[in-house]
Protein backbone atom coordinates (compact mmCIF):
# COMPACT_ATOMS: atom_id res chain seq x y z
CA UNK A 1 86.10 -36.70 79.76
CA UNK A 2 87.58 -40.12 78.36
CA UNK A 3 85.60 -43.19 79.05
CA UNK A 4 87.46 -45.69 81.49
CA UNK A 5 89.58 -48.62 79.69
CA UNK A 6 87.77 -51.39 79.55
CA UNK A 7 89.68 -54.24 81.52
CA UNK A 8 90.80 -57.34 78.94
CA UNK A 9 89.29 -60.70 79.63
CA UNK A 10 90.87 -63.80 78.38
CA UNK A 11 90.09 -67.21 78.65
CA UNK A 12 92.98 -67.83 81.38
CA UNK A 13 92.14 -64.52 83.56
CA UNK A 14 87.97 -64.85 83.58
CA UNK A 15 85.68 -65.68 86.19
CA UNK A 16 83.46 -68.25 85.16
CA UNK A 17 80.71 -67.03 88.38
CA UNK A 18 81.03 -63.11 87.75
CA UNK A 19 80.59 -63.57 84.02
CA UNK A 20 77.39 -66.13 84.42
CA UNK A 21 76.11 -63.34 87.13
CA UNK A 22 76.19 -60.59 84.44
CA UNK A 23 75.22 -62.88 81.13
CA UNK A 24 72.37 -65.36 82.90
CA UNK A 25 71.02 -63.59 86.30
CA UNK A 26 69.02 -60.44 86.37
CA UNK A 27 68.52 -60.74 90.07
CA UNK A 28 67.03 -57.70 91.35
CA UNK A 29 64.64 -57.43 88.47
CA UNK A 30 63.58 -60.83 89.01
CA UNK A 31 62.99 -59.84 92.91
CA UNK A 32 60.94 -56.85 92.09
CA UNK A 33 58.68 -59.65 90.30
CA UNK A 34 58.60 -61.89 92.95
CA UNK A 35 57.65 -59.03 95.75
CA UNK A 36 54.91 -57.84 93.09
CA UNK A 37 53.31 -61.51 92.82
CA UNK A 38 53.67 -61.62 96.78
CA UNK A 39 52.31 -58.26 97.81
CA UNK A 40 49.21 -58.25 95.39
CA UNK A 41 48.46 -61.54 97.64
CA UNK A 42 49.01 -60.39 100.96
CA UNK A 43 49.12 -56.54 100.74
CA UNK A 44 53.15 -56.13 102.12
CA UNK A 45 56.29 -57.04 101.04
CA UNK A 46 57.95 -60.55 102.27
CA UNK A 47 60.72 -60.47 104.91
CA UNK A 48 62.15 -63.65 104.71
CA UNK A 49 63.55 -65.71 101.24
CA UNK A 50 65.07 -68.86 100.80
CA UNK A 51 67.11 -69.43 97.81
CA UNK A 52 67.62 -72.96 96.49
CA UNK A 53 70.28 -74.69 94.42
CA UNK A 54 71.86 -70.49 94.98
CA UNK A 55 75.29 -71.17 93.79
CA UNK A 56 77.11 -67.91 94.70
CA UNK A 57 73.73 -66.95 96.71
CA UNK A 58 73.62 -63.42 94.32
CA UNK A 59 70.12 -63.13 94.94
CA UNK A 60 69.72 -63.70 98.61
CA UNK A 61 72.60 -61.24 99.13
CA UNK A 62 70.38 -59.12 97.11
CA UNK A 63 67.61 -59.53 98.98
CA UNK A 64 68.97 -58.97 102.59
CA UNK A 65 70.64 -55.34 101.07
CA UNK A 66 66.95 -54.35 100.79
CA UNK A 67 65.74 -53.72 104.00
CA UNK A 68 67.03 -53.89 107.76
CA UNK A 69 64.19 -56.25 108.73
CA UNK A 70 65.23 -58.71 105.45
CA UNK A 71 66.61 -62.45 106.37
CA UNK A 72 67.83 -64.75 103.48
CA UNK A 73 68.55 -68.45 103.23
CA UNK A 74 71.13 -69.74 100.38
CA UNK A 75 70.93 -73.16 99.79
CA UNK A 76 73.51 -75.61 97.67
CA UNK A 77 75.06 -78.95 97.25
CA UNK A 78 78.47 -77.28 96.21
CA UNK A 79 81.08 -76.33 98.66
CA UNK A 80 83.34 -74.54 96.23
CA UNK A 81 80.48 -72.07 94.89
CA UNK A 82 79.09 -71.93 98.17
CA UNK A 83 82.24 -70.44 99.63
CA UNK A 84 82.52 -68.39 96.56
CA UNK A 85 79.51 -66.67 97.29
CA UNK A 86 80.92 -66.15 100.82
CA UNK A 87 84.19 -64.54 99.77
CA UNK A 88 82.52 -62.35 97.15
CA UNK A 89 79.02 -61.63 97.92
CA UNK A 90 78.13 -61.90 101.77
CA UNK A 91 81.73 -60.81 102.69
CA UNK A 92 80.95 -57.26 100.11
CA UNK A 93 78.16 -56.76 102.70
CA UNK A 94 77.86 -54.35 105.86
CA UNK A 95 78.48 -56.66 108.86
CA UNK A 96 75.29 -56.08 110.32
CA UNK A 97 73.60 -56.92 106.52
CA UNK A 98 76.39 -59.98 106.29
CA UNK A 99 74.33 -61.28 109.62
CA UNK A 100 70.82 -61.90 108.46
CA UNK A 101 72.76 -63.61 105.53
CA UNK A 102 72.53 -67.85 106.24
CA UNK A 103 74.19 -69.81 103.55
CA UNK A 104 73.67 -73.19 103.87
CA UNK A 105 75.99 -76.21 102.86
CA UNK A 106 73.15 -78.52 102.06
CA UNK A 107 70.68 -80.62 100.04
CA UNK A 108 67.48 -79.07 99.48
CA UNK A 109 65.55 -83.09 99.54
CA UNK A 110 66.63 -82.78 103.54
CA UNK A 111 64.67 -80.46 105.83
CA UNK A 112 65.40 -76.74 104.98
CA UNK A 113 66.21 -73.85 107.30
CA UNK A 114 64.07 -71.33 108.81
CA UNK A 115 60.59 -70.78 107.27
CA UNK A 116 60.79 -68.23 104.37
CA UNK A 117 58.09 -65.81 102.84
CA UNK A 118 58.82 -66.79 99.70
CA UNK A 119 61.75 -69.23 97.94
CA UNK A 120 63.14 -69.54 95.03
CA UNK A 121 64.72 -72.05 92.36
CA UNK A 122 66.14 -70.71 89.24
CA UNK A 123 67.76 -71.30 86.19
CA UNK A 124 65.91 -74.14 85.89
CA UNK A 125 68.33 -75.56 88.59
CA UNK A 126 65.61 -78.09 89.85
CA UNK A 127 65.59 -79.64 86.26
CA UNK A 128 68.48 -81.74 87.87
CA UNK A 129 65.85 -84.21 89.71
CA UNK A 130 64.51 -86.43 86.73
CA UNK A 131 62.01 -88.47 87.92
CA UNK A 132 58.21 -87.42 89.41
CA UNK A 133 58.70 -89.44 92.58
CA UNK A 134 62.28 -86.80 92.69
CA UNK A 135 60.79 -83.60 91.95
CA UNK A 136 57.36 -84.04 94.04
CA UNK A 137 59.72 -84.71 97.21
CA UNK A 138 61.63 -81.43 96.59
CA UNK A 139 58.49 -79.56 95.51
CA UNK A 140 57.15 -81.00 99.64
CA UNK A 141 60.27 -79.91 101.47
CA UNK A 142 60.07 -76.46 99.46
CA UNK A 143 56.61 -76.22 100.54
CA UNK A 144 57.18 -77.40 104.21
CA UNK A 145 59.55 -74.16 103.77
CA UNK A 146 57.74 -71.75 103.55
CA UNK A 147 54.90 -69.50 105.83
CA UNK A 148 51.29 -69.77 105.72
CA UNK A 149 50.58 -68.11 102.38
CA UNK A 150 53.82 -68.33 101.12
CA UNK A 151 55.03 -68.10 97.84
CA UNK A 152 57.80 -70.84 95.80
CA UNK A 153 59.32 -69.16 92.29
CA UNK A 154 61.08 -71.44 89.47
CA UNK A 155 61.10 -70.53 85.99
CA UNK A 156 60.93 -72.96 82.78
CA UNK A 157 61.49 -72.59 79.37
CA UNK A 158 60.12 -74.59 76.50
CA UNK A 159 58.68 -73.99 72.71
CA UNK A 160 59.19 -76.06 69.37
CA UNK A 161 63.23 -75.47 69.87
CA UNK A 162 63.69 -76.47 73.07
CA UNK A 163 63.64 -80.20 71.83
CA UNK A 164 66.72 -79.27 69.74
CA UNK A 165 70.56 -79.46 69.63
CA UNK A 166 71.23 -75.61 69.11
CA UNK A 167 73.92 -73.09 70.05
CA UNK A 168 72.67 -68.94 71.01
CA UNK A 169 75.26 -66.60 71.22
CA UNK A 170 74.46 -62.69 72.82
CA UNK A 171 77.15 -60.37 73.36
CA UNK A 172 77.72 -59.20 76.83
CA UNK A 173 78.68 -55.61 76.99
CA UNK A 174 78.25 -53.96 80.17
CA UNK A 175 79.96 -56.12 82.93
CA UNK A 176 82.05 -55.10 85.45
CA UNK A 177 84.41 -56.45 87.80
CA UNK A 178 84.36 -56.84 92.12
CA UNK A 179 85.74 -53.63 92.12
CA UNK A 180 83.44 -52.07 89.49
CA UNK A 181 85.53 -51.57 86.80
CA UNK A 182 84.38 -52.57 83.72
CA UNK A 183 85.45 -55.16 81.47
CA UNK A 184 85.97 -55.64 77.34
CA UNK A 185 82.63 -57.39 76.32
CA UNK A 186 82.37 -61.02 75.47
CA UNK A 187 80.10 -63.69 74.17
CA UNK A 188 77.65 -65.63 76.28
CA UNK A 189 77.02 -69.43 74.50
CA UNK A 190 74.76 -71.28 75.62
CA UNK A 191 74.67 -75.17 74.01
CA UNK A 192 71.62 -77.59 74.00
CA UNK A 193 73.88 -80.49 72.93
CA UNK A 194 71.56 -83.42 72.75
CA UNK A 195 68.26 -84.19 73.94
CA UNK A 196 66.49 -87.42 74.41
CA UNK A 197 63.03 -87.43 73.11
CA UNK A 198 62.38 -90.91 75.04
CA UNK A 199 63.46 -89.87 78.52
CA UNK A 200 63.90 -86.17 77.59
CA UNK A 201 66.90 -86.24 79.10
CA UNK A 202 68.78 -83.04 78.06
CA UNK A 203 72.55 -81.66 77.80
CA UNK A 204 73.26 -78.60 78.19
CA UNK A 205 76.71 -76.21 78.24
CA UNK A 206 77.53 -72.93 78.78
CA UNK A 207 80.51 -71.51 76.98
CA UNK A 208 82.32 -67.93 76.87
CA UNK A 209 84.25 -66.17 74.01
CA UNK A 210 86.77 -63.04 74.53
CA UNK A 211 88.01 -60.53 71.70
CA UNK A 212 91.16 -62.36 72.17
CA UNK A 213 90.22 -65.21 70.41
CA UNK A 214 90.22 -67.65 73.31
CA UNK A 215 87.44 -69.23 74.80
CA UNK A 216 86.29 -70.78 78.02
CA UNK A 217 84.67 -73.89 76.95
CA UNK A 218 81.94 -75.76 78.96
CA UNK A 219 82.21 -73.40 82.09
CA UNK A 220 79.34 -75.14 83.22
CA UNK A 221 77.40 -78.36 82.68
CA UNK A 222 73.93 -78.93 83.11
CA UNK A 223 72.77 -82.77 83.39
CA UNK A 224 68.73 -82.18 83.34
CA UNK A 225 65.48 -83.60 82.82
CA UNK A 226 63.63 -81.27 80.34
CA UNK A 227 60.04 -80.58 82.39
CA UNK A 228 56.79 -79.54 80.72
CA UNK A 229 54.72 -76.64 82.46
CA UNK A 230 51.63 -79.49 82.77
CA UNK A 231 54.69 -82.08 84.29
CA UNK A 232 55.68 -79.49 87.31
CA UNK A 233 52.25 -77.88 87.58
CA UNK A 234 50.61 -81.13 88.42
CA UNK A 235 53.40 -81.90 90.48
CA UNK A 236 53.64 -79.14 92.92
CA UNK A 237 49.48 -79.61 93.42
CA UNK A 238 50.43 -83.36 94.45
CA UNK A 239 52.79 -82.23 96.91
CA UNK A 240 50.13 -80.07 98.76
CA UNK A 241 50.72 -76.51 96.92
CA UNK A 242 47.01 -74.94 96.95
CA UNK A 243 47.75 -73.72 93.44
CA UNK A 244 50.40 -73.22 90.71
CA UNK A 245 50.18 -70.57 88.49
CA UNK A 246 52.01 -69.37 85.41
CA UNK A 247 53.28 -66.14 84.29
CA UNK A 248 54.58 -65.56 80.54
CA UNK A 249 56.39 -62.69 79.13
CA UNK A 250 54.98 -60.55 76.22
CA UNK A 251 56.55 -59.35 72.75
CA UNK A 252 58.19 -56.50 71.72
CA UNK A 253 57.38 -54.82 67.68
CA UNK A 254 60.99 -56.53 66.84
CA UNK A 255 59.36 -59.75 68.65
CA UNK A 256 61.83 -59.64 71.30
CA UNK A 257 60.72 -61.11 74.79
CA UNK A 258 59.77 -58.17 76.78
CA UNK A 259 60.24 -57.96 80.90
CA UNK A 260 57.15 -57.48 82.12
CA UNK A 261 55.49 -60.92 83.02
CA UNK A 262 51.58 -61.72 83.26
CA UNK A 263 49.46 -64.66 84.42
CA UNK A 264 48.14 -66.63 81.96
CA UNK A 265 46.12 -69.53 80.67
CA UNK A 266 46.77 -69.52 77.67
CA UNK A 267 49.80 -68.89 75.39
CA UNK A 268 50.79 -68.89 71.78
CA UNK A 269 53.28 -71.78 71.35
CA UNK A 270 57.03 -70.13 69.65
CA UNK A 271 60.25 -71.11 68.96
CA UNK A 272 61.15 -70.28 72.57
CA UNK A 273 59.90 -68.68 75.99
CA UNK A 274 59.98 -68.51 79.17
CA UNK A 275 57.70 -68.87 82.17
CA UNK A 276 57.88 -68.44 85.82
CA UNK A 277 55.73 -70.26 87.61
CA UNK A 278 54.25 -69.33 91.49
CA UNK A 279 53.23 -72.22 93.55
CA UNK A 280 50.80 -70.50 96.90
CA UNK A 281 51.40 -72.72 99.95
């Protein structure tokens, strides 16, 4: 039987938000990680989540299609992405799923929604607040968030290159449309473009490229603070968190990151990893 044609993607025709989903976010695995942390802690699987800075709220959606009793929060500053992730993600869901599905036009500094078994910000999305004063009043609304014993999830990513100006390039190849049909692969780019050693102050760009040729350049900005694990572990303490710990991935023989991540203490410094880190209310 002949495989499906793989739909053409050009610069003009792409998606910026579907192709990020499929090149950046790995949400269900990173759910299975978060209800692993949360149920060796309390013995049962959380009920509620809040996702902050969610964009196109992927992973609450996600969330909420797990179970009947599941209720998700989805949290962002932007309008346009926000309704985005209303037109193609809560609006895919069963009407009765679609219900227990709050996205929230918002900023996460001002008192959040609901309380949530466990929240969430990712992709380094909290990077955005650059100074300690900033981050620690986040860090106390996300904990004022959250039930007794819950759990807050961000990851971070450091090692001798994040310091650098560099450009990484992977190859996308399994992506699919709304509809499920998949499309011609294409290249994921992701810039570091300068970085400030004295304010570590750090620009960042994500770019795509298509077989065509053509290429979708700076399809989305980042504007960030580059935070140290010490920085935001001594943080979330001062804002009342009863501890923060860290969780690192291992190596593969070809010294490729593998996806199972453990608490640690300590950690061999490389040219690049990345950490999640779970702050207990």
């Amino acid at each position: 039987m002949a495989r499906p044609r793989k739909l053409p993607l050009t610069a003009r025709r792409a998606d910026r938000h579907l192709l990020y989903e499929h090149a950046v976010q790995g949400v269900d695995i990173e759910l299975d990680f978060f209800e692993r942390v949360y149920r060796a802690r309390h013995g049962r699987r959380p009920t509620t989540f809040r996702e902050d800075f969610c964009g196109t709220a992927s992973m609450a959606c996600a969330f909420v299609r797990r179970g009947p009793e599941r209720v998700a929060w989805g949290v962002d500053l932007d309008a346009p992405t926000l309704a985005y992730g209303d037109a193609h993600h809560r609006s895919a869901l069963p009407p009765e799923t679609a219900a227990r599905l709050h996205l929230v036009h918002g900023n996460v500094l001002d008192p959040l929604p609901g309380s949530a078994d466990i929240a969430a910000a990712m992709n380094f999305s909290y990077w955005v607040f650059k100074s300690r004063d900033l981050l620690r009043r986040y860090f106390e609304r996300a904990r004022e968030g959250l039930t007794d014993g819950g759990i807050f999830y961000m990851d971070l990513y450091g090692g001798t290159g994040a310091m650098g100006v560099i450009e990484e390039r992977r190859n996308v190849n399994d992506a699919r449309d709304r509809q499920g049909r998949p499309l011609q692969s294409y290249t994921y780019i992701w810039e570091q473009a300068s970085f400030n050693p004295v304010t570590h102050d750090l620009a960042c760009h994500i770019h795509f490229g298509f077989r065509d040729g053509t290429r979708l350049r700076r399809a989305f900005r980042y504007d960030w603070r580059l935070w140290t694990l010490p920085e935001v572990r001594e943080l979330l303490l001062e804002a009342g968190f009863a501890a923060a710990d860290v969780y690192m991935h291992g190596w593969t023989k070809d010294e490729e990151a593998d996806a199972h991540y453990r608490k640690r203490v300590r950690f061999e410094n490389t040219e690049g990893w990345i950490a999640y880190l779970a702050a207990l209310a």
